[in-house]
Protein backbone atom coordinates (compact mmCIF):
# COMPACT_ATOMS: atom_id res chain seq x y z
CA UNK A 1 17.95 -2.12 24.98
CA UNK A 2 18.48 0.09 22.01
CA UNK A 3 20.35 -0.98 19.07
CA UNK A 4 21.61 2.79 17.72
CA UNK A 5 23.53 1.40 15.08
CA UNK A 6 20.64 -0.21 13.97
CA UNK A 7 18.37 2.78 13.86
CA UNK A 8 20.74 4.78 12.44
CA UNK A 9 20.91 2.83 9.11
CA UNK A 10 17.13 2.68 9.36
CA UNK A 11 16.93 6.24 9.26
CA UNK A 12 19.14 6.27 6.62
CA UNK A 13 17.10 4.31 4.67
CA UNK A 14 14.26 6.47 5.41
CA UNK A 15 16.13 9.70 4.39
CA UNK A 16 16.95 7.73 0.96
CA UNK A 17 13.35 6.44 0.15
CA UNK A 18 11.70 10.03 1.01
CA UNK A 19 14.24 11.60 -1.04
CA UNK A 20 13.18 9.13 -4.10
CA UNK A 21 9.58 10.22 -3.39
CA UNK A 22 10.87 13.90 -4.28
CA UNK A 23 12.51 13.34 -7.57
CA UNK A 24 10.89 14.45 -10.83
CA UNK A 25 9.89 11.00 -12.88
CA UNK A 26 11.88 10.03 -15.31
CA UNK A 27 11.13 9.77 -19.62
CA UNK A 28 10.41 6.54 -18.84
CA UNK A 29 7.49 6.54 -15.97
CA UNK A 30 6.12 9.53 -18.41
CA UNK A 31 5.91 7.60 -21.39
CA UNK A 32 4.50 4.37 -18.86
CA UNK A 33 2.13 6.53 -17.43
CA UNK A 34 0.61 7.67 -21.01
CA UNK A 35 0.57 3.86 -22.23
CA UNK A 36 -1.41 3.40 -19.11
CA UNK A 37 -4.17 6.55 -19.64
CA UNK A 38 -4.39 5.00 -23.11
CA UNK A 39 -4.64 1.14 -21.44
CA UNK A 40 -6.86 2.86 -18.80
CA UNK A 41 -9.66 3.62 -22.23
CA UNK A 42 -9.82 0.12 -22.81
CA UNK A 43 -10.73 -1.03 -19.66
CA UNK A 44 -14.53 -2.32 -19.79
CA UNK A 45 -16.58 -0.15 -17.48
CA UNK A 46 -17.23 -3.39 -15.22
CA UNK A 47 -13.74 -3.35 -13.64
CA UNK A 48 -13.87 0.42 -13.13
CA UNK A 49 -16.88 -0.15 -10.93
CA UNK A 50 -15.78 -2.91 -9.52
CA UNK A 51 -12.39 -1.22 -8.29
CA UNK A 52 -14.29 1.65 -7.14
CA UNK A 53 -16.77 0.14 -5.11
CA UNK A 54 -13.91 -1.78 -3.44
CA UNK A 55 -12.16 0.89 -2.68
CA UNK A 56 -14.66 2.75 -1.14
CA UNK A 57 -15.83 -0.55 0.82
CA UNK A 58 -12.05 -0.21 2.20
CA UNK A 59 -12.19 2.83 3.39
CA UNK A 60 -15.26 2.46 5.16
CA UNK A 61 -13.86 -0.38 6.81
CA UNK A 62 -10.17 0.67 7.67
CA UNK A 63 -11.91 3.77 9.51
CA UNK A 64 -15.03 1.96 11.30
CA UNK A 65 -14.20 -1.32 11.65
CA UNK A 66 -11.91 -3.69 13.19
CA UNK A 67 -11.73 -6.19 10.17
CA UNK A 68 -8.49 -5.77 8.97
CA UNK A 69 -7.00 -5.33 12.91
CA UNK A 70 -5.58 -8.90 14.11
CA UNK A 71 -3.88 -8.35 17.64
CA UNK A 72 0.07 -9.03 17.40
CA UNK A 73 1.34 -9.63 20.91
CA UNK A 74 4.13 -6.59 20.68
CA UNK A 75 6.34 -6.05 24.07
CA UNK A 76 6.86 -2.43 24.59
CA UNK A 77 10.79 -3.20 25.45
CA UNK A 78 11.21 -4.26 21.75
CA UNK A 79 14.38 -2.70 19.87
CA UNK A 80 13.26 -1.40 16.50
CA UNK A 81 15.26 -4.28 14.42
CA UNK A 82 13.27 -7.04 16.37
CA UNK A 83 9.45 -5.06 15.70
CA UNK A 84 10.98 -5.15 12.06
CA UNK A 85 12.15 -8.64 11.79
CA UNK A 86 9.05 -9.58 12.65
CA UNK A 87 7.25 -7.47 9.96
CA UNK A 88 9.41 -8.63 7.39
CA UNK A 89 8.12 -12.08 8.12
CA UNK A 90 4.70 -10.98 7.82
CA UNK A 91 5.29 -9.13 4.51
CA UNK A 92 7.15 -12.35 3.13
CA UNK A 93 3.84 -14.48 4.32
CA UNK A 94 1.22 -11.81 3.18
CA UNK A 95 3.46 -11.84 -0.64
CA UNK A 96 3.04 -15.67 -0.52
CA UNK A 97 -0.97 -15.28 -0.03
CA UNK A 98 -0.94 -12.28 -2.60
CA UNK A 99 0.96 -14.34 -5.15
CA UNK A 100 -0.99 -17.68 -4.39
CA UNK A 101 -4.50 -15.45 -4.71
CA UNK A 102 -3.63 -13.32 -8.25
CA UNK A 103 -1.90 -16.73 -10.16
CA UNK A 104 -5.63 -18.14 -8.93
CA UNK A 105 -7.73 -15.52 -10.02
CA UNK A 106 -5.49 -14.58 -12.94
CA UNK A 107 -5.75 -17.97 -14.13
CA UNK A 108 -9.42 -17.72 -14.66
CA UNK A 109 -9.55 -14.67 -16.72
CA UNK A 110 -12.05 -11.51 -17.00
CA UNK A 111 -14.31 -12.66 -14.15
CA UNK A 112 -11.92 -14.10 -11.87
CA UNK A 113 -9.64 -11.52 -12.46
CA UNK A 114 -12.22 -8.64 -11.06
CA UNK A 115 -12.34 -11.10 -7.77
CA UNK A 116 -8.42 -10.20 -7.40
CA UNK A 117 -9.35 -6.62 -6.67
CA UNK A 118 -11.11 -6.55 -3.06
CA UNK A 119 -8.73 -9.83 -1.96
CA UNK A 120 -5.48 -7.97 -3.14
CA UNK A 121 -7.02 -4.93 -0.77
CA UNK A 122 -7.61 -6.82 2.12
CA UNK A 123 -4.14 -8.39 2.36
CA UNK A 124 -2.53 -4.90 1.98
CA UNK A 125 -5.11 -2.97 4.75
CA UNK A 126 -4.08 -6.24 6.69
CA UNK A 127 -0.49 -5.54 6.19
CA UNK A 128 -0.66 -2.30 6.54
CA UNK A 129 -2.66 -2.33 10.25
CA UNK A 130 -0.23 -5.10 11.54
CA UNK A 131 2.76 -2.68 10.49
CA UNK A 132 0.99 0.22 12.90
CA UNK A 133 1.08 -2.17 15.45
CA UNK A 134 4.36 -3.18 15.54
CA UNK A 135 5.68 0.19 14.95
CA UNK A 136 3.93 0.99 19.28
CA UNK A 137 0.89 3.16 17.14
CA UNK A 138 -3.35 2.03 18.67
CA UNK A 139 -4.46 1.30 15.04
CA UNK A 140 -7.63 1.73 16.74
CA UNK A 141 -7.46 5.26 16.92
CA UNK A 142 -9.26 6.88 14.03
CA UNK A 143 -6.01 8.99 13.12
CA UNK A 144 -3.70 6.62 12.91
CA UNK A 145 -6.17 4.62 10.88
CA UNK A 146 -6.11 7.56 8.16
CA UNK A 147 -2.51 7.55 8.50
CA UNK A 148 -2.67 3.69 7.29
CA UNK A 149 -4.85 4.83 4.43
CA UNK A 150 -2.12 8.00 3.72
CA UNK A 151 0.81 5.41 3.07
CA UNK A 152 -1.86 3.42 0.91
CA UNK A 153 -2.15 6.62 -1.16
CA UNK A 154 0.98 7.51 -1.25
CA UNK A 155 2.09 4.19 -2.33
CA UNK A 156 -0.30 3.88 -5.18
CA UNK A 157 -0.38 7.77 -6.60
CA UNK A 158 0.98 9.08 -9.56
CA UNK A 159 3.98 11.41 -8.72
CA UNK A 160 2.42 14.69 -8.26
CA UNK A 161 0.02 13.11 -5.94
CA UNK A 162 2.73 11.34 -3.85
CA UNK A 163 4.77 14.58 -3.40
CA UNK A 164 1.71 16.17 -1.92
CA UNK A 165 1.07 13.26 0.71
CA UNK A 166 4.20 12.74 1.38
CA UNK A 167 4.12 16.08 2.80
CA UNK A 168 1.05 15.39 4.98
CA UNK A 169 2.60 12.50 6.13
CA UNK A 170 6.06 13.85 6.88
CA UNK A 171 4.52 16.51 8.90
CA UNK A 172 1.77 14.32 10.68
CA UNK A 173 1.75 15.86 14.04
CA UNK A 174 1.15 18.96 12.66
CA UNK A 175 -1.73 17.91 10.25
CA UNK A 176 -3.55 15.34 12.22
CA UNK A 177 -6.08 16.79 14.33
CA UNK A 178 -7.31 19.12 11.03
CA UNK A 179 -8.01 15.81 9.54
CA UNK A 180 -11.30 14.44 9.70
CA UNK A 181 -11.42 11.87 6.52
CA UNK A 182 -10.06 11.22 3.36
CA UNK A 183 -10.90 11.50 -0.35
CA UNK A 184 -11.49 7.92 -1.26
CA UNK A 185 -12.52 8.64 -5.07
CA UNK A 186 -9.36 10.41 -5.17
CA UNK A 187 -7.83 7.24 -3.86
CA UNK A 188 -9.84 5.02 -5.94
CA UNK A 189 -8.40 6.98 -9.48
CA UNK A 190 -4.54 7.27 -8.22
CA UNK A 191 -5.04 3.46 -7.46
CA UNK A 192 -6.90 2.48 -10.46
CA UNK A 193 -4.34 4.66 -12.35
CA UNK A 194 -1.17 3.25 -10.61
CA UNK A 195 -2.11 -0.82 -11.51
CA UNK A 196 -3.99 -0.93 -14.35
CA UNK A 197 -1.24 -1.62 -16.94
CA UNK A 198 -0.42 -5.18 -14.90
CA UNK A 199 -3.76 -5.65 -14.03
CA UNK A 200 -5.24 -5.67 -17.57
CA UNK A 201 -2.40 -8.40 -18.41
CA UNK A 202 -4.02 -9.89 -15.65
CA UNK A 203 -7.22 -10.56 -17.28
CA UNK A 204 -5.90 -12.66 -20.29
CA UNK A 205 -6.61 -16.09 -19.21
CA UNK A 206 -3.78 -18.32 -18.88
CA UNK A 207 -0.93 -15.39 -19.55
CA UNK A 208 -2.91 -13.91 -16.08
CA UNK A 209 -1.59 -16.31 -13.77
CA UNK A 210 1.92 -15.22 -14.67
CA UNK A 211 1.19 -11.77 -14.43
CA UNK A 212 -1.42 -11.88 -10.81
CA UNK A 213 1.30 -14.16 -8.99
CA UNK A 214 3.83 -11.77 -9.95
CA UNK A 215 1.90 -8.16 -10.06
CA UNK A 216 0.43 -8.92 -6.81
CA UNK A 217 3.97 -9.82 -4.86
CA UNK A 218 5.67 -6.67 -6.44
CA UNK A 219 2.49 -4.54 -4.73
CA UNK A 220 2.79 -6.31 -1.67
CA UNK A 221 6.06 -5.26 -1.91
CA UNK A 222 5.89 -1.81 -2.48
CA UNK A 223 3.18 -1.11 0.18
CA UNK A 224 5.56 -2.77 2.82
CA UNK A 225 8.82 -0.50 1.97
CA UNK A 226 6.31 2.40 2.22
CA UNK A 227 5.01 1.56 5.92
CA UNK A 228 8.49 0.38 7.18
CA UNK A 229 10.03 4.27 5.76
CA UNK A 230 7.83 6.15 6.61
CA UNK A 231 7.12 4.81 10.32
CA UNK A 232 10.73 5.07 10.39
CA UNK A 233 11.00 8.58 9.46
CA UNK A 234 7.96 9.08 11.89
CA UNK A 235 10.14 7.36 14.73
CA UNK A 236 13.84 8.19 14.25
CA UNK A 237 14.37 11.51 12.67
């Protein structure tokens, strides 16, 4: 049985976070944004490599692999609020991991602090495959895979960037079968871009464990209202 009311507001909410995508940044996320190219200089050349050889890795896997796919038992006759409910829970359990895994690493310092890179990216692909599922989509379809990887980007991206996959994404059915793979170093630099100002904080030991707990729930966070809006808008407009 549908619950209308229910969707309704979902949409809503949809409309509102896709609008918010749209808006020009404010003086603020400018000025954060420089501080971060500047931060971004600073950054010893081991972490760059070590963020862009995960990145790639998670590609690779999202799109050939069924590593990040664990099977949800989802009943087709599901209203939208109970597939959602149930996501919610997982996002609140996968935040809890994320926090539990960057106060650990960020604890440690430099090294342990590079670990928190591919973990952090496993927990959000994981996320992000168990929302396809419980949104109806076969996450083991290679298109709806990219489309996984498309809310990653847009998620992580500065603001020019997100405008332009918003777009894709917005107009899916349209753009899917022209789509045959997607720019991971482009991916890798809008992500490395996006985090590095919390996750150099991360690498002072002590202060890190603060900052990783923290930094990592707030990206869990993020990625999760990015799936639920845009499957939304995908589903109810």
């Amino acid at each position: 049985m549908r619950d209308n009311s229910y969707e309704q507001q979902a949409l809503k909410e949809a409309k509102r976070y896709v609008r918010s995508l749209t808006r020009n940044s404010s003086v603020i996320q400018r000025s954060t944004k420089h501080v971060q190219e500047k931060l971004n200089q600073r950054i010893p050349e081991k972490v760059h490599a070590v963020i862009t050889e995960s990145i790639k890795r998670m590609v690779e896997v999202a799109l050939t692999t069924s590593e990040y796919i664990y099977p949800i038992e989802v009943d087709d006759a599901w209203p939208l609020q109970q597939r959602e409910q149930v996501l919610k829970n997982r996002m609140k359990q996968y935040r809890h991991t994320a926090m539990l895994e960057g106060a650990g690493t960020g604890a440690g310092g430099f090294l342990l602090g590079m670990v928190d890179f591919p973990l952090l990216l496993s927990i959000k692909m994981k996320l992000l495959f168990d929302a396809g599922q419980l949104y109806g989509f076969d996450v083991k379809n290679y298109q709806e895979r990219l489309y996984l990887l498309y809310i990653f980007m847009l998620t992580f991206s500065s603001d020019q960037k997100q405008k332009n996959v918003l777009e894709l994404l917005i107009n899916w059915e349209m753009n899917k079968d022209s789509l045959q793979e997607l720019d991971w170093k482009s991916l890798q630099l809008e992500y490395r871009d996006t985090i590095d100002f919390v996750k150099m904080l991360q690498l002072i030991p002590g202060f890190g464990a603060v900052v990783g707990a923290m930094a990592n729930k707030k990206l869990i966070g993020q990625l999760g209202e990015s799936a639920m809006n845009m499957y939304r808008f995908r589903l109810l407009r």
